[in-house]
C-alpha atoms as a PDB file:
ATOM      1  CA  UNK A   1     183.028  50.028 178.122  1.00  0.00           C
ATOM      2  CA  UNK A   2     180.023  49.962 176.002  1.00  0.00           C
ATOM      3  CA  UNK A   3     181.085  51.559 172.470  1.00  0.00           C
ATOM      4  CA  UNK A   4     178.299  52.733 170.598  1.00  0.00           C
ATOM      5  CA  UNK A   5     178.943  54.831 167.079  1.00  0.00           C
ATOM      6  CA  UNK A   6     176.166  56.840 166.226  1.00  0.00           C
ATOM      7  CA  UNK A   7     174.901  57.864 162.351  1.00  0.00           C
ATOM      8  CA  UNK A   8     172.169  61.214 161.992  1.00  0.00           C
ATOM      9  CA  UNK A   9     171.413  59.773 158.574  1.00  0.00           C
ATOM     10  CA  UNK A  10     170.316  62.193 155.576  1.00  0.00           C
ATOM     11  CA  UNK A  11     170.225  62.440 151.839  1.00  0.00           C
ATOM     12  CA  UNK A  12     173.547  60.981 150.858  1.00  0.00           C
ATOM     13  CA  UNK A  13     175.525  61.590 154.104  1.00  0.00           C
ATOM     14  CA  UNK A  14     175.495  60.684 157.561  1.00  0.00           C
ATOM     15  CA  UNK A  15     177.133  63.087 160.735  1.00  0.00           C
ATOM     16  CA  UNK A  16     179.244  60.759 162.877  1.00  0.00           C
ATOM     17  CA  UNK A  17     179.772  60.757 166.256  1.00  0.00           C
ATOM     18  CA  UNK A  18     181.803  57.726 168.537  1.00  0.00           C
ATOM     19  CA  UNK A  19     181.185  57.139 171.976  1.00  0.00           C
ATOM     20  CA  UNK A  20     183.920  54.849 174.279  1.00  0.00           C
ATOM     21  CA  UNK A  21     180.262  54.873 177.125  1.00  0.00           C
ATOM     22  CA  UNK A  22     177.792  56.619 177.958  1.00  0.00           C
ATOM     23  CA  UNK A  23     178.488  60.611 177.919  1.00  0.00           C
ATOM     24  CA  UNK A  24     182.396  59.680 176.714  1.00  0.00           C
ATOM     25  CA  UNK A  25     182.607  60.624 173.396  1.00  0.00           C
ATOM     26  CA  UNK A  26     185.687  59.472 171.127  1.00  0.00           C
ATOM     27  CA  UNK A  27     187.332  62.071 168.181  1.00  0.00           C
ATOM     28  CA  UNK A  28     185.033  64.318 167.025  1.00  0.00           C
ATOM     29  CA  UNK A  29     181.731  64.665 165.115  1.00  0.00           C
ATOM     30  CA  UNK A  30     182.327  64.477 161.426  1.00  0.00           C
ATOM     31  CA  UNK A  31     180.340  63.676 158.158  1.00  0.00           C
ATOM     32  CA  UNK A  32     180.292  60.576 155.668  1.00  0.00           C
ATOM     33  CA  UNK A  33     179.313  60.753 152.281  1.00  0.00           C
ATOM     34  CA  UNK A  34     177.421  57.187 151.294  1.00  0.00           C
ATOM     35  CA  UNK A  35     179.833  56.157 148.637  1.00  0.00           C
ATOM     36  CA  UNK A  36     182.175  53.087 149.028  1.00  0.00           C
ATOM     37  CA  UNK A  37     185.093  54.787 150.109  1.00  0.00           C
ATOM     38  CA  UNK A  38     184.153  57.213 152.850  1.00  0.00           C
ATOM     39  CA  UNK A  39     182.085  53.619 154.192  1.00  0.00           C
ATOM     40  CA  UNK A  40     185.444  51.872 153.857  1.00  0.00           C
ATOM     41  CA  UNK A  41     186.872  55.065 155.541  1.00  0.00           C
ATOM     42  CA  UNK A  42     183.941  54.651 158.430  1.00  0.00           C
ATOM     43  CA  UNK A  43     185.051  50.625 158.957  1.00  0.00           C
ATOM     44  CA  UNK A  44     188.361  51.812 159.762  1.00  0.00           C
ATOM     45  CA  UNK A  45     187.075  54.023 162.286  1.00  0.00           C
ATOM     46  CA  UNK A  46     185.542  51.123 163.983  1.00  0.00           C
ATOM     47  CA  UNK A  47     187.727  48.851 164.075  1.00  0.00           C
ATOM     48  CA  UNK A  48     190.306  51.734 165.243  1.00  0.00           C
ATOM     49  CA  UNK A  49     187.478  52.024 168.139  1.00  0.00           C
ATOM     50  CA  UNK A  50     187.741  48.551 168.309  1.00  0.00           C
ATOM     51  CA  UNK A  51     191.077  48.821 168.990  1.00  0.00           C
ATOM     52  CA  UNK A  52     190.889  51.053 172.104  1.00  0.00           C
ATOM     53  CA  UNK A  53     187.800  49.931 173.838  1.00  0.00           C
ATOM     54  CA  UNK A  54     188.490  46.077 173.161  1.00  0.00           C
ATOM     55  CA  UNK A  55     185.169  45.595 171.381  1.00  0.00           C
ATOM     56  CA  UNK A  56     183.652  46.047 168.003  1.00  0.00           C
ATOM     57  CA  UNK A  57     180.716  49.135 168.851  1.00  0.00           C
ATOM     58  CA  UNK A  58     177.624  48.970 167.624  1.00  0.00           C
ATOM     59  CA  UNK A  59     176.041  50.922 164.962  1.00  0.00           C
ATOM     60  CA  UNK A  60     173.059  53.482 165.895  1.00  0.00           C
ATOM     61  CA  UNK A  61     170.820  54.806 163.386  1.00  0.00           C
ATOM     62  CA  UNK A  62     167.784  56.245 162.425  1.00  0.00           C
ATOM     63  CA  UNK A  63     165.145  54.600 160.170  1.00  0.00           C
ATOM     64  CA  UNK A  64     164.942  57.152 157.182  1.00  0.00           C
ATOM     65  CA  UNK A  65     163.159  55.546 154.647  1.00  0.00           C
ATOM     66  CA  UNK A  66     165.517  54.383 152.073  1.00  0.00           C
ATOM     67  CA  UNK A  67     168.326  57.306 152.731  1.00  0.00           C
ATOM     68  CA  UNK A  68     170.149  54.969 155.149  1.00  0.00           C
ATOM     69  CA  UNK A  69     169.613  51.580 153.046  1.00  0.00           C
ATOM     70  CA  UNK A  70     173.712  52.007 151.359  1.00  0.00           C
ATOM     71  CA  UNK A  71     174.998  52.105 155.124  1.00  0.00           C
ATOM     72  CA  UNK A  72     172.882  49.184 156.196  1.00  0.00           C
ATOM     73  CA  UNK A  73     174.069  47.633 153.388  1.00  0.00           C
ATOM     74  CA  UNK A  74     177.687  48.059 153.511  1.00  0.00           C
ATOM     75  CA  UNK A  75     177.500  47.291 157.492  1.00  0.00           C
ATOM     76  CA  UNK A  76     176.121  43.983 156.411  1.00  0.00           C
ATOM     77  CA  UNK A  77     178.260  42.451 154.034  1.00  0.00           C
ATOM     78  CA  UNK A  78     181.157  43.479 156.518  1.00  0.00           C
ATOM     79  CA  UNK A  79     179.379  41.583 159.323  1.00  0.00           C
ATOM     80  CA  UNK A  80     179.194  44.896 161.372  1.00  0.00           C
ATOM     81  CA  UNK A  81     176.683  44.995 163.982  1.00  0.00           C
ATOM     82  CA  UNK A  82     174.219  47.587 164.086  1.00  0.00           C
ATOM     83  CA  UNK A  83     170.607  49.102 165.522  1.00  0.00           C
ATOM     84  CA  UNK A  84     168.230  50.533 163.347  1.00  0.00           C
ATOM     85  CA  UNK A  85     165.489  53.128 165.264  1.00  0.00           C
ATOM     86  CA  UNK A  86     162.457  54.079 164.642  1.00  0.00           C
END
């Protein structure tokens, strides 16, 4: 499996949306406020999709100027791995 968890990063929220591989999503779509404890709520979700696909998934997100600099942050200090696009 290749676990990816992907971020649609706005003004002080993100939409969330796992996938166990390609075109297998996992739970459903929800939204994140970028405050410490809906990101501590989000680490939980990985490592809970950790749990089931045997790997940590990495992190896909947008480059939005400085809206997505608190997630990038937080997934840093907790040594989470992540892609930024742009």
């Amino acid at each position: 499996m290749n676990p990816v968890v992907s971020l649609d990063v706005a003004k002080g929220e993100s939409q969330v949306q796992a996938f166990l591989d390609q075109f297998k999503p996992y739970g459903k779509s929800s939204s994140m406020k970028h405050i410490k404890e809906e990101l501590d709520h989000f680490l939980e979700f990985l490592k809970e999709t950790e749990e089931v696909t045997g790997q940590m998934p990495i992190v896909i997100l947008e480059s939005t100027g400085h809206y997505h600099s608190p997630v990038i942050q937080y997934l840093e200090e907790q040594g989470i791995p992540f892609h930024i696009s742009y």
